[in-house]
C-alpha atoms as a PDB file:
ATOM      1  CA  UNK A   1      87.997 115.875  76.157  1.00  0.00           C
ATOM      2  CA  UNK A   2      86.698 116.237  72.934  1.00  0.00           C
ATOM      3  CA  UNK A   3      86.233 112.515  71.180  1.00  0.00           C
ATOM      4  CA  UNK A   4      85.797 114.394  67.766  1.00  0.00           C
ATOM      5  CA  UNK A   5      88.953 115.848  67.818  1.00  0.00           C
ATOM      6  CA  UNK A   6      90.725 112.786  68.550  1.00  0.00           C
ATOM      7  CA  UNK A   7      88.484 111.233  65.842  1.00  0.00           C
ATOM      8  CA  UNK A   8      89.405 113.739  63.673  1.00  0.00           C
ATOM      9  CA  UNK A   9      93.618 113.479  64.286  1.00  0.00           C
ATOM     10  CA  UNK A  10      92.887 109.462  63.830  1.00  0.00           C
ATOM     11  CA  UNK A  11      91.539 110.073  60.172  1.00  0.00           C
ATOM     12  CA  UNK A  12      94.304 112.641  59.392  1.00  0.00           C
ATOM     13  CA  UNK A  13      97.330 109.715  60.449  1.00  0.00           C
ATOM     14  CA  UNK A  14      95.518 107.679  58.561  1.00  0.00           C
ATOM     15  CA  UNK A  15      95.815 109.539  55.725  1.00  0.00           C
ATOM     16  CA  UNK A  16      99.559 110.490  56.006  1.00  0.00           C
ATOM     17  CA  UNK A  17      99.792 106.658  56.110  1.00  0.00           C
ATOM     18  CA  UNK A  18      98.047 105.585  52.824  1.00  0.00           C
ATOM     19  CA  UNK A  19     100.051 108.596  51.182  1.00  0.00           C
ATOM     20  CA  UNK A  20     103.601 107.207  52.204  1.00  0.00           C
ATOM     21  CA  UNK A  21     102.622 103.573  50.870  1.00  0.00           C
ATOM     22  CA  UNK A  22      98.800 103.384  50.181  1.00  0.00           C
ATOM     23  CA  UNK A  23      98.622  99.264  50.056  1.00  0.00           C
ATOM     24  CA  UNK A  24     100.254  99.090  53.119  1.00  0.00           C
ATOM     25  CA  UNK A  25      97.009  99.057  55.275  1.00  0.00           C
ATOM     26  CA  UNK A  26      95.469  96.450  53.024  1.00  0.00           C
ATOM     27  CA  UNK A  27      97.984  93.894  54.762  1.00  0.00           C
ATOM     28  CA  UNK A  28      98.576  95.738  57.867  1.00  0.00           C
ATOM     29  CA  UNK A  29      95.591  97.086  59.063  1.00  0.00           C
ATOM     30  CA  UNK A  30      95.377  99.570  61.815  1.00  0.00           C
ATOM     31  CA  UNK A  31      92.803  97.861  64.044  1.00  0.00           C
ATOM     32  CA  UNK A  32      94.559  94.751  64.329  1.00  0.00           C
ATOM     33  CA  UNK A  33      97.841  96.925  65.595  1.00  0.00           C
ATOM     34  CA  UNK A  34      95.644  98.469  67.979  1.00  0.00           C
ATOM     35  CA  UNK A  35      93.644  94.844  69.512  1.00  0.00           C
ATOM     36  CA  UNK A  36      97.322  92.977  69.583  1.00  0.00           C
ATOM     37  CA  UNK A  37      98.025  96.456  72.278  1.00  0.00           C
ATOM     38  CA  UNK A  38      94.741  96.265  74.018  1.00  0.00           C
ATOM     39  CA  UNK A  39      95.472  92.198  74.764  1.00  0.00           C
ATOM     40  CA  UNK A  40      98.607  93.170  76.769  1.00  0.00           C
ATOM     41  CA  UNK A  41      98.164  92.044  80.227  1.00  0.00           C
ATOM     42  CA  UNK A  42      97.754  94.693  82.452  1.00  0.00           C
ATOM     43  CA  UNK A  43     100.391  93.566  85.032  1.00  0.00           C
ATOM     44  CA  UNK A  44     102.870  93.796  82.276  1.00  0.00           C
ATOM     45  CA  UNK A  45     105.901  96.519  82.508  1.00  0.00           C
ATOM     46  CA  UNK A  46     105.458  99.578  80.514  1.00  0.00           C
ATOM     47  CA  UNK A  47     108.074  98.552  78.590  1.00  0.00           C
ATOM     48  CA  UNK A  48     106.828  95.032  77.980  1.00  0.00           C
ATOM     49  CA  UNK A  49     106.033  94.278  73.607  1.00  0.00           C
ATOM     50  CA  UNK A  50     104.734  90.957  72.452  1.00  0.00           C
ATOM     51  CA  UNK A  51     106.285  89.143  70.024  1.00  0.00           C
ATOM     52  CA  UNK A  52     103.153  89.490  68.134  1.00  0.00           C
ATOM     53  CA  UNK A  53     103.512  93.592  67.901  1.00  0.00           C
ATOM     54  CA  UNK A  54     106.992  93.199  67.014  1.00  0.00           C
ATOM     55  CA  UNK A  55     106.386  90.661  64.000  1.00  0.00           C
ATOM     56  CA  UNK A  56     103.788  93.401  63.557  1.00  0.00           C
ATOM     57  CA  UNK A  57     106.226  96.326  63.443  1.00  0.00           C
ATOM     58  CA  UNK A  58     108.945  94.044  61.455  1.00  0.00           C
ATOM     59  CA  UNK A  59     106.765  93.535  58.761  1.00  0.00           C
ATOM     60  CA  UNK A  60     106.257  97.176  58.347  1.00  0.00           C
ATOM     61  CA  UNK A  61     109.866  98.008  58.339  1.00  0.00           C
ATOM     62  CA  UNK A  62     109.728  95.784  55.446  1.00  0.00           C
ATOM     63  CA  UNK A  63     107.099  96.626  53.458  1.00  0.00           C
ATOM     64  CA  UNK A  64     107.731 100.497  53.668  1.00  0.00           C
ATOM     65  CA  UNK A  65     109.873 102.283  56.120  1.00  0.00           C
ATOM     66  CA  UNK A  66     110.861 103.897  59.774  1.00  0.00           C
ATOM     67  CA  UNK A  67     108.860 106.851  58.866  1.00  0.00           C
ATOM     68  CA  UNK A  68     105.591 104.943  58.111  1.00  0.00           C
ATOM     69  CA  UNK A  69     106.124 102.810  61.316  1.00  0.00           C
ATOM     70  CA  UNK A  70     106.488 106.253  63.434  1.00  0.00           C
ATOM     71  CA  UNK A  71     103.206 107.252  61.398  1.00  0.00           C
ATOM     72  CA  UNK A  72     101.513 103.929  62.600  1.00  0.00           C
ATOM     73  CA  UNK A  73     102.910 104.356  66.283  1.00  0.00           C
ATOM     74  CA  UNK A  74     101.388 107.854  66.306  1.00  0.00           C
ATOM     75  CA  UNK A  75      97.714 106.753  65.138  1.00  0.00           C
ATOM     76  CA  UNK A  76      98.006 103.756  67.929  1.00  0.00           C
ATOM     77  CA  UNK A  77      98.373 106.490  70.464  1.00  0.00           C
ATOM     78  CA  UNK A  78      95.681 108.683  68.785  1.00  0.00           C
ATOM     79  CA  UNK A  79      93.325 105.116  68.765  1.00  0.00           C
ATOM     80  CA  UNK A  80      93.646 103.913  72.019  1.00  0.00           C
ATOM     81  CA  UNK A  81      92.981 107.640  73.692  1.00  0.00           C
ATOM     82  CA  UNK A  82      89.792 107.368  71.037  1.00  0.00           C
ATOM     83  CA  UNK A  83      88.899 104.169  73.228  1.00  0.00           C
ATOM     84  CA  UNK A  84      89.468 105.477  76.613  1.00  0.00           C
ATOM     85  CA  UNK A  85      87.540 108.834  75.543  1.00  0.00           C
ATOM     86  CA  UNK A  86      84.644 106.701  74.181  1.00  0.00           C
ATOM     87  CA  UNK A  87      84.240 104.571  77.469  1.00  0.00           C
ATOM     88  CA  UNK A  88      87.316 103.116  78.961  1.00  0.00           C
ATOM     89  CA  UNK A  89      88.672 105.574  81.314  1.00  0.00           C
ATOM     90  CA  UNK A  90      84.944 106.182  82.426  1.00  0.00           C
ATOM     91  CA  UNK A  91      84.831 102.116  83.728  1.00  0.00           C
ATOM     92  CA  UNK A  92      88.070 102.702  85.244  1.00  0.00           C
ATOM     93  CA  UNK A  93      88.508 102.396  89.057  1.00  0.00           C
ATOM     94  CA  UNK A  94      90.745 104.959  89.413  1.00  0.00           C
ATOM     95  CA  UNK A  95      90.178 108.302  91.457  1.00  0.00           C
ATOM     96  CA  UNK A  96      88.567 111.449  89.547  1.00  0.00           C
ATOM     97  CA  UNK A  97      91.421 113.204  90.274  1.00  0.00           C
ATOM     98  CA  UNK A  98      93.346 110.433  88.226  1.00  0.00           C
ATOM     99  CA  UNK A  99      91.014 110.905  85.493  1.00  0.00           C
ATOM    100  CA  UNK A 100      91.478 114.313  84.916  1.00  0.00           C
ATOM    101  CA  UNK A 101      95.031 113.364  84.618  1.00  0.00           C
ATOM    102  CA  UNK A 102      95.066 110.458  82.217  1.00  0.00           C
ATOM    103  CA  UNK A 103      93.040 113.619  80.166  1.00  0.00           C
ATOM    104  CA  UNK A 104      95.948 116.031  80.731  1.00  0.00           C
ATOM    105  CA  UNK A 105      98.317 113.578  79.241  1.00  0.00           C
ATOM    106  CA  UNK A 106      96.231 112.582  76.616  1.00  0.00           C
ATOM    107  CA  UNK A 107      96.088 116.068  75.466  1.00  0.00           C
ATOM    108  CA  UNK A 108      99.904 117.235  75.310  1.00  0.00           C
ATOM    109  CA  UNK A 109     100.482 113.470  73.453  1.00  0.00           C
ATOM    110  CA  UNK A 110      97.799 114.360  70.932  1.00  0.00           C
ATOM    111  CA  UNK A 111      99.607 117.973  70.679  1.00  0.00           C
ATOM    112  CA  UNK A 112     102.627 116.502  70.462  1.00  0.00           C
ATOM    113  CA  UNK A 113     102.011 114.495  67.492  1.00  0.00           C
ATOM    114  CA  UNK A 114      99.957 117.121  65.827  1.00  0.00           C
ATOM    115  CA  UNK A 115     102.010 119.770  65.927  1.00  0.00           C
ATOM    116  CA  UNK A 116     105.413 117.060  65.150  1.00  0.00           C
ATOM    117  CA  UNK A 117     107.062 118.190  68.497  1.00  0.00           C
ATOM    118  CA  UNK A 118     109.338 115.388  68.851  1.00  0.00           C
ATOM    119  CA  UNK A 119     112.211 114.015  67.090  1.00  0.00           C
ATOM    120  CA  UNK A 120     112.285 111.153  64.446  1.00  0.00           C
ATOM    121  CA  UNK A 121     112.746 108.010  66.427  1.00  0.00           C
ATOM    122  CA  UNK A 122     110.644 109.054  69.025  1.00  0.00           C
ATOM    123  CA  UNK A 123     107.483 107.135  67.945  1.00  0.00           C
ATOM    124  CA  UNK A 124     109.629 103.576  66.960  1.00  0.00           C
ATOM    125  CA  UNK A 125     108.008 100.601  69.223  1.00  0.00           C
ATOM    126  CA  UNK A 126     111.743 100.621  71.004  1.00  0.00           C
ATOM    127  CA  UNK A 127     111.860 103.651  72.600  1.00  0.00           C
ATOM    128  CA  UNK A 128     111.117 103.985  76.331  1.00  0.00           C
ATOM    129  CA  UNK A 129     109.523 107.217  75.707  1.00  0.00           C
ATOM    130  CA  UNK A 130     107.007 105.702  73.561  1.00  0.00           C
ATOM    131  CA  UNK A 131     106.253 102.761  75.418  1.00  0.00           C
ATOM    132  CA  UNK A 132     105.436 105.514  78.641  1.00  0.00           C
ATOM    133  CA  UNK A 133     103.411 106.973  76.792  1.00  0.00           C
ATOM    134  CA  UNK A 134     101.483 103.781  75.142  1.00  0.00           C
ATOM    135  CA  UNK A 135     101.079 102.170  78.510  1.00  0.00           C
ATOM    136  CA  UNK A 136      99.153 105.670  79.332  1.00  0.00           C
ATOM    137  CA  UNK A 137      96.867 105.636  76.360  1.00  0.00           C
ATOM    138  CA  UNK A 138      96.547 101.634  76.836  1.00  0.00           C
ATOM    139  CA  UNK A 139      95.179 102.612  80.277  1.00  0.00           C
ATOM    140  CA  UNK A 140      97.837  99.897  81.973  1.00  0.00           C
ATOM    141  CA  UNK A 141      99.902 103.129  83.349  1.00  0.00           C
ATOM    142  CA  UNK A 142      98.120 105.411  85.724  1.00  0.00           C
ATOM    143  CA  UNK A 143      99.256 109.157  85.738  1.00  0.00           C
ATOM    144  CA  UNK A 144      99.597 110.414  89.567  1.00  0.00           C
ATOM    145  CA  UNK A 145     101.295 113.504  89.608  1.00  0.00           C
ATOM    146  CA  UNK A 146     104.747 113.088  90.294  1.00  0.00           C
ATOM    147  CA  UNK A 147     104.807 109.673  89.750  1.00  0.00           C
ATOM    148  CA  UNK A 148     103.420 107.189  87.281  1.00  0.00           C
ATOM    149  CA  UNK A 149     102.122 103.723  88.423  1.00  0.00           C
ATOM    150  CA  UNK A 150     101.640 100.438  87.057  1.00  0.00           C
ATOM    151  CA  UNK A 151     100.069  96.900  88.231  1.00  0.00           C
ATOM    152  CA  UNK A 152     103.631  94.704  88.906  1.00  0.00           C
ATOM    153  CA  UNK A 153     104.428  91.994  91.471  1.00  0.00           C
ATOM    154  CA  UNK A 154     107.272  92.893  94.232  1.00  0.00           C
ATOM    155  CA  UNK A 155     110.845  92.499  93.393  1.00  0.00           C
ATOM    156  CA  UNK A 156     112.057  90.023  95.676  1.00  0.00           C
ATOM    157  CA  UNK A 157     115.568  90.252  94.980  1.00  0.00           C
ATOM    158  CA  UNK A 158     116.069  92.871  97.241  1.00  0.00           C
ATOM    159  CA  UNK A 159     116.006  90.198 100.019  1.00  0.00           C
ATOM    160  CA  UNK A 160     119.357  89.050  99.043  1.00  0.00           C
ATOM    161  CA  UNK A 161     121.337  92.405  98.444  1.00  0.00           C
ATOM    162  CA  UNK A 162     122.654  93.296 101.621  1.00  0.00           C
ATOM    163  CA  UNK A 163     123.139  90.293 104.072  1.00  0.00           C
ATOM    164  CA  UNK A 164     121.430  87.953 106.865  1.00  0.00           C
ATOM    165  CA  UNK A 165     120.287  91.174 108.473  1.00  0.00           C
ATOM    166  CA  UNK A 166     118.461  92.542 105.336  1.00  0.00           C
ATOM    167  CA  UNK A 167     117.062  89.103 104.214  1.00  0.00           C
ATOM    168  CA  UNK A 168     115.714  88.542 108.105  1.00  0.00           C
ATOM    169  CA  UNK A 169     114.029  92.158 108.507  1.00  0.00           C
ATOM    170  CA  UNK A 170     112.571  91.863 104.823  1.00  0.00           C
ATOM    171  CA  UNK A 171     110.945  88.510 105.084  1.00  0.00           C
ATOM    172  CA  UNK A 172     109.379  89.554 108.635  1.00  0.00           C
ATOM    173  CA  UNK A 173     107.982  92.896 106.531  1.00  0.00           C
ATOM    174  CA  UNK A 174     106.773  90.495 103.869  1.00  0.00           C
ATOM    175  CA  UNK A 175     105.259  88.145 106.482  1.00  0.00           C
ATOM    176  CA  UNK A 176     103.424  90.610 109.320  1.00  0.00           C
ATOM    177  CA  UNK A 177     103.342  94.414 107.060  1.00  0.00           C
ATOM    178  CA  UNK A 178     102.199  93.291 103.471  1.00  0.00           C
ATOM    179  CA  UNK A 179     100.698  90.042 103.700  1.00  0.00           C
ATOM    180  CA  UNK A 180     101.293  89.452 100.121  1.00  0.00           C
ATOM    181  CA  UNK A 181     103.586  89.846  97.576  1.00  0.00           C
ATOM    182  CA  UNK A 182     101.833  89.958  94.165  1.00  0.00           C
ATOM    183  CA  UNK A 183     100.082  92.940  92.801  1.00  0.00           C
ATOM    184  CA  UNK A 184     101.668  96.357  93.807  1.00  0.00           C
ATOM    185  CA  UNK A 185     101.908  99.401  92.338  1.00  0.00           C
ATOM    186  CA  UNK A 186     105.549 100.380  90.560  1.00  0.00           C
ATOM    187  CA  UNK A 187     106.534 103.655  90.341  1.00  0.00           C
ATOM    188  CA  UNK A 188     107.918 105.228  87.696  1.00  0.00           C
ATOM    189  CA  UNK A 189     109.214 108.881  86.766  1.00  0.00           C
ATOM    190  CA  UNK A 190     108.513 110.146  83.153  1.00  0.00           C
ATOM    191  CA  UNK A 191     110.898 112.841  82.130  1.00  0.00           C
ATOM    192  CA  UNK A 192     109.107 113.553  79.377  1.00  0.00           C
ATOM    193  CA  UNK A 193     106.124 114.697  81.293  1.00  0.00           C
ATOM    194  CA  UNK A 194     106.343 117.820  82.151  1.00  0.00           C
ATOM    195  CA  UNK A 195     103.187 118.143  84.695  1.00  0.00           C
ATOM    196  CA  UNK A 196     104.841 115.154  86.585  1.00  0.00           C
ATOM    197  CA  UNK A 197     108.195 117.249  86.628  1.00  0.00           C
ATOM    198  CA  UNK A 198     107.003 120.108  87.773  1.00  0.00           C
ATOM    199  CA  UNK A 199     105.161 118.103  90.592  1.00  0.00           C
ATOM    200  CA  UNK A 200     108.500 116.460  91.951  1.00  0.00           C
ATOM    201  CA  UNK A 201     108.713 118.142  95.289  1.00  0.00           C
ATOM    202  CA  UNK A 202     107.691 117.596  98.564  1.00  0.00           C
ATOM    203  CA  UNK A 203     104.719 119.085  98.043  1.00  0.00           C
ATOM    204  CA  UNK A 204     104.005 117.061  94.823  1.00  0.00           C
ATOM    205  CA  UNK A 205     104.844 113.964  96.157  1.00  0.00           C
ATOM    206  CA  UNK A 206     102.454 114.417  99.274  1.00  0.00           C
ATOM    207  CA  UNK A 207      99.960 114.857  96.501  1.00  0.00           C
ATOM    208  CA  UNK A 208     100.961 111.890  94.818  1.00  0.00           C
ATOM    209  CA  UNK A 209     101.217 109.474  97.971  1.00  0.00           C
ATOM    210  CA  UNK A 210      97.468 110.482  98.879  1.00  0.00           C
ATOM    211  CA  UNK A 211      96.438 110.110  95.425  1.00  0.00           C
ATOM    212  CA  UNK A 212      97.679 106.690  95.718  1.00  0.00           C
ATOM    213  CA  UNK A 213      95.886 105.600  98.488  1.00  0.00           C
ATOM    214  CA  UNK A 214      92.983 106.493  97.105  1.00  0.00           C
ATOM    215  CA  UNK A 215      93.733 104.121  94.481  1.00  0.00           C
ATOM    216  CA  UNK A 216      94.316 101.330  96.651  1.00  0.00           C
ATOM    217  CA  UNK A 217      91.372 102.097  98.836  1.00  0.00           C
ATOM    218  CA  UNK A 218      89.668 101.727  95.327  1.00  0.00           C
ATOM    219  CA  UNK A 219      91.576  98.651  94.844  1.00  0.00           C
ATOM    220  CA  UNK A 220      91.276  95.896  97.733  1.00  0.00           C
ATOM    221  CA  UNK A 221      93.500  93.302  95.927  1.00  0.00           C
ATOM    222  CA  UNK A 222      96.421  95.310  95.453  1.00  0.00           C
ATOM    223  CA  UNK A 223      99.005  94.777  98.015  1.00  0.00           C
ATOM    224  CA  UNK A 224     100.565  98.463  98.096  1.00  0.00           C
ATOM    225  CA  UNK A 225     103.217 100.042  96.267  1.00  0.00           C
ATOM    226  CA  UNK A 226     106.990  99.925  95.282  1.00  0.00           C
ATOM    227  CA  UNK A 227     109.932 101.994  93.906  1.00  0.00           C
ATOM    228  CA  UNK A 228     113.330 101.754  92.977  1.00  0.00           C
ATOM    229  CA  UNK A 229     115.626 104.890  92.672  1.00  0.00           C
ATOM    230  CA  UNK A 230     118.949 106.450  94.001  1.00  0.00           C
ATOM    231  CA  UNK A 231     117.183 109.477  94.805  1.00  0.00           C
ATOM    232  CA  UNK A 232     116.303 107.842  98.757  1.00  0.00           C
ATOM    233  CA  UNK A 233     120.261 106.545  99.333  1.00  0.00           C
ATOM    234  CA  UNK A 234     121.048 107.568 102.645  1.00  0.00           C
ATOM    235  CA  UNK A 235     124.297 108.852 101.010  1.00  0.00           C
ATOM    236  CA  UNK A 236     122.396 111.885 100.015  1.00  0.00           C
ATOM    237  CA  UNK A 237     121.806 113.195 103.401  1.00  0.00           C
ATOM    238  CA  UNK A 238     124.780 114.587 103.334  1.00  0.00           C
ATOM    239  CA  UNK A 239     125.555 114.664  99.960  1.00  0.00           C
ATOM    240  CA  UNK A 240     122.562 116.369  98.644  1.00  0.00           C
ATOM    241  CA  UNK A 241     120.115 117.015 101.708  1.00  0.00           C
ATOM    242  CA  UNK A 242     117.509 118.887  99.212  1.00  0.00           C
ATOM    243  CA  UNK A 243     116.768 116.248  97.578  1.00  0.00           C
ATOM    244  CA  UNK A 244     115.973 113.242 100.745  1.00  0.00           C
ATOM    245  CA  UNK A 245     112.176 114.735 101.141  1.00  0.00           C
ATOM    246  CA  UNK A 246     111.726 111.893  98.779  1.00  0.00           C
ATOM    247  CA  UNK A 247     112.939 109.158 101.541  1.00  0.00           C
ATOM    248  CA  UNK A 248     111.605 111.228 104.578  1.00  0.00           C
ATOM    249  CA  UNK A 249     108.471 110.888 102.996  1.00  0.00           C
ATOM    250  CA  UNK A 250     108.681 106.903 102.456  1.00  0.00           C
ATOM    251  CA  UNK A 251     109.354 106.649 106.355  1.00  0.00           C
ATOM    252  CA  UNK A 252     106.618 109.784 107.224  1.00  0.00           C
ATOM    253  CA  UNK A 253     103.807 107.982 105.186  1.00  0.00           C
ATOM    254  CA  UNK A 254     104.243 104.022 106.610  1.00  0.00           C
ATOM    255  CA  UNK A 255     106.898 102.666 104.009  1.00  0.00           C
ATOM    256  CA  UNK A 256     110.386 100.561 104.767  1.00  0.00           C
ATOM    257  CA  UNK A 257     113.490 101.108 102.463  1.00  0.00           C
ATOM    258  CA  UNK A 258     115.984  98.668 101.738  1.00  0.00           C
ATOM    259  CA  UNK A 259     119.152  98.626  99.601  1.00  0.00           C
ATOM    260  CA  UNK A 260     118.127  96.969  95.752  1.00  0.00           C
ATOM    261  CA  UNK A 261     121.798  97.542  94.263  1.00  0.00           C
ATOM    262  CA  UNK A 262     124.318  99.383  92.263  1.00  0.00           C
ATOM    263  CA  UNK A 263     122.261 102.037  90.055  1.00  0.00           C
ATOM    264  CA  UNK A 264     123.376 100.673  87.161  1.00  0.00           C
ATOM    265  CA  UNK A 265     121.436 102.063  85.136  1.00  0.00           C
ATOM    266  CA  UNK A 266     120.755 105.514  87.214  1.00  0.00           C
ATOM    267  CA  UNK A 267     124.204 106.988  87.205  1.00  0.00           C
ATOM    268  CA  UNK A 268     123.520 109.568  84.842  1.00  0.00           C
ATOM    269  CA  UNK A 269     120.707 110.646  86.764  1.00  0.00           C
ATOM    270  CA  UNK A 270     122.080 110.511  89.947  1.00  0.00           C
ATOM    271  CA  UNK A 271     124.725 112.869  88.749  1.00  0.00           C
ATOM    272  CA  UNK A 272     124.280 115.068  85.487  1.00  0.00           C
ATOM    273  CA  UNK A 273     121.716 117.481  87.110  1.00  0.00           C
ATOM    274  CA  UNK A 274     124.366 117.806  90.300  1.00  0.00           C
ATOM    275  CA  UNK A 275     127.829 119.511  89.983  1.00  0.00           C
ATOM    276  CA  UNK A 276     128.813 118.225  93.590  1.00  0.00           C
ATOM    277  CA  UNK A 277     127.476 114.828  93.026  1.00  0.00           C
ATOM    278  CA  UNK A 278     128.810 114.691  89.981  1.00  0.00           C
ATOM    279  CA  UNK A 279     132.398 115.703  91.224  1.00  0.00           C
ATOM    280  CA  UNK A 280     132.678 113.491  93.861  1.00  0.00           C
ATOM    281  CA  UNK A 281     131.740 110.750  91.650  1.00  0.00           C
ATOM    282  CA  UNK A 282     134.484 111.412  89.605  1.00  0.00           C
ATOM    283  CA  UNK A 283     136.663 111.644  92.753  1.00  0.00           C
ATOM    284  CA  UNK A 284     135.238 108.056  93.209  1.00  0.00           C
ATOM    285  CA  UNK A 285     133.484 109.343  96.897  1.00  0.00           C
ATOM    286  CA  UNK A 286     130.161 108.809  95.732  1.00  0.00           C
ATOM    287  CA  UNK A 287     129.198 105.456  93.872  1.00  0.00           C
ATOM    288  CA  UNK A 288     125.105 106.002  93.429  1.00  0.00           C
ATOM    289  CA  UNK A 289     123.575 103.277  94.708  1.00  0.00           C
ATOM    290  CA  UNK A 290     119.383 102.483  94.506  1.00  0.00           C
ATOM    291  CA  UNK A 291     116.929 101.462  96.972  1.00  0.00           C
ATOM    292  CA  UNK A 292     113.674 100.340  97.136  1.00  0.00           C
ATOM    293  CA  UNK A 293     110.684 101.690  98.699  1.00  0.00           C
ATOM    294  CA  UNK A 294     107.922  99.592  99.843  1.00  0.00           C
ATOM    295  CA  UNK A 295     104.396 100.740 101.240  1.00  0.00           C
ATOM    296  CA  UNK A 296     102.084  98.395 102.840  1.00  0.00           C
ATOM    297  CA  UNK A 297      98.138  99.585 101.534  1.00  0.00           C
ATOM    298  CA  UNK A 298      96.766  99.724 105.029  1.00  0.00           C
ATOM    299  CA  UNK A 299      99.813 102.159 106.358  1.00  0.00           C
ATOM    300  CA  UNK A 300      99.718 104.167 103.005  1.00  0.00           C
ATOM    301  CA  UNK A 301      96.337 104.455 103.613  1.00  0.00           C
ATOM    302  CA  UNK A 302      96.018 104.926 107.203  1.00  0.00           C
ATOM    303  CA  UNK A 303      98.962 108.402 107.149  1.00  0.00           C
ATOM    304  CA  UNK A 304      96.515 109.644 104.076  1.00  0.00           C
ATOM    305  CA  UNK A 305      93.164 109.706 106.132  1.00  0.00           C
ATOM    306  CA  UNK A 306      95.493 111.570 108.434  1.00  0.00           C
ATOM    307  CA  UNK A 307      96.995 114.338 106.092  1.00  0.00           C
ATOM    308  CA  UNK A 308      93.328 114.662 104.742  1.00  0.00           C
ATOM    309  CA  UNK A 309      92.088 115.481 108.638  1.00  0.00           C
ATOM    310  CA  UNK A 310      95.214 117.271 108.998  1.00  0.00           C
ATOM    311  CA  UNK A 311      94.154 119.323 106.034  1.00  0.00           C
ATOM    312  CA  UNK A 312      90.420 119.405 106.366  1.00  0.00           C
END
């Protein structure tokens, strides 16, 4: 990636900046936005800002406007990819193929911003798009094809969703499968990315799952990995068949699902893209539910050596 033409997009927000309201940055300056990002910890959600960055942000809705806080949110992105270009995703133990992917997105945010292809609002420190996108460019979200990752402990809620018979069968997983409970990878699907989407199939998601192990066989102190979605209810086998690859593949590659709850907040997903899920939900015969999907590193690992052999 070329660091001078992130160097060079840097200096041109910077510019757009002291145009809108050119004391601003004399009380505000840019490099302190950036370090209060760069101190987040990196178990943190995506979504996750400090009270410092918001004070931060407040005070420049104050002194000037939404527009000039979108112009600052911009340059962050543009600074921290500056960082990772100039040494930070080189020290990263992550796989090369990761690399080259943290690069792809890095390029199509940088486009993005220089040629204005989102909407106003996109860039305010709110918006879940945003904060997918910082948590790339802060290096605390990894990029993994059809799936983005982050450092997070396990969920244990899920023990006490469905009953004696859940909360027995998940403890003895906990117990004699992970061995620990406190650094995982979460998975997470950016709509906005459109490499990811275009990698959510089977195919992609076999990618994605040995990608992963890599990364854990990289990292000996993380546990294995998580996910919460409708997308592998057992409803859908008969439902929507096409899409339960996704759960065929937790079982296939050494994971355990177990019900997490209501999809609260997944009902429009679990429905808009899907005339007959979508009419059978209004015909109240299909209430979306979500589950989570837990891999134990060793078993992760172990089915990827295999599809490697399998492949080789």
């Amino acid at each position: 990636m070329d660091a001078r033409r992130v160097q060079a997009l840097g200096k041109k927000l910077e510019t757009w900046i002291r145009n809108a309201n050119h004391k601003i940055m004399d009380d505000l300056p840019l490099e302190r936005y950036g370090e209060l990002v760069r101190k987040y910890p990196f178990t943190s959600s995506y979504k996750y800002v400090s009270a410092e960055v918001r004070r931060f942000c407040d005070a420049i809705l104050m002194s000037s406007n939404g527009h000039v806080l979108e112009l600052y949110n911009k340059w962050l992105l543009v600074w921290l990819i500056e960082k990772a270009v100039s040494g930070g995703l080189a020290g990263l133990n992550v796989p090369g193929e990761i690399k080259t992917l943290y690069c792809m997105n890095f390029e199509r945010i940088m486009r993005e911003i220089e040629f204005s292809e989102n909407e106003p609002g996109f860039y305010m420190h709110y918006e879940d798009r945003f904060l997918r996108e910082l948590g790339v460019c802060s290096l605390r979200v990894i990029p993994a094809g059809a799936q983005k990752i982050s450092l997070s402990p396990l969920p244990m809620v899920f023990l006490f969703r469905e009953g004696v018979s859940q909360f027995i069968s998940g403890m003895s997983f906990l117990l004699f499968d992970l061995k620990g409970f406190k650094r995982f990878y979460s998975m997470h699907t950016d709509s906005h990315d459109p490499y990811l989407i275009s990698e959510f199939n089977a195919d992609g998601w076999r990618r994605y799952l040995v990608r992963t192990a890599e990364l854990l066989k990289l990292n000996p102190t993380v546990s294995g990995m998580f996910g919460r979605s409708w997308f592998i209810d057992p409803q859908l086998e008969k439902i929507s068949p096409k899409v339960c690859y996704v759960r065929r593949l937790v079982f296939e590659s050494g994971g355990r699902i177990f019900y997490a709850g209501p999809a609260v907040d997944g009902i429009q997903d679990a429905v808009y893209k899907s005339p007959t899920r979508k009419k059978l939900y209004d015909d109240g015969k299909y209430i979306p539910r979500e589950y989570i999907g837990i891999w134990p590193r060793k078993k992760l690992i172990g089915w990827a050596e295999g599809q490697k052999a399998l492949s080789g």
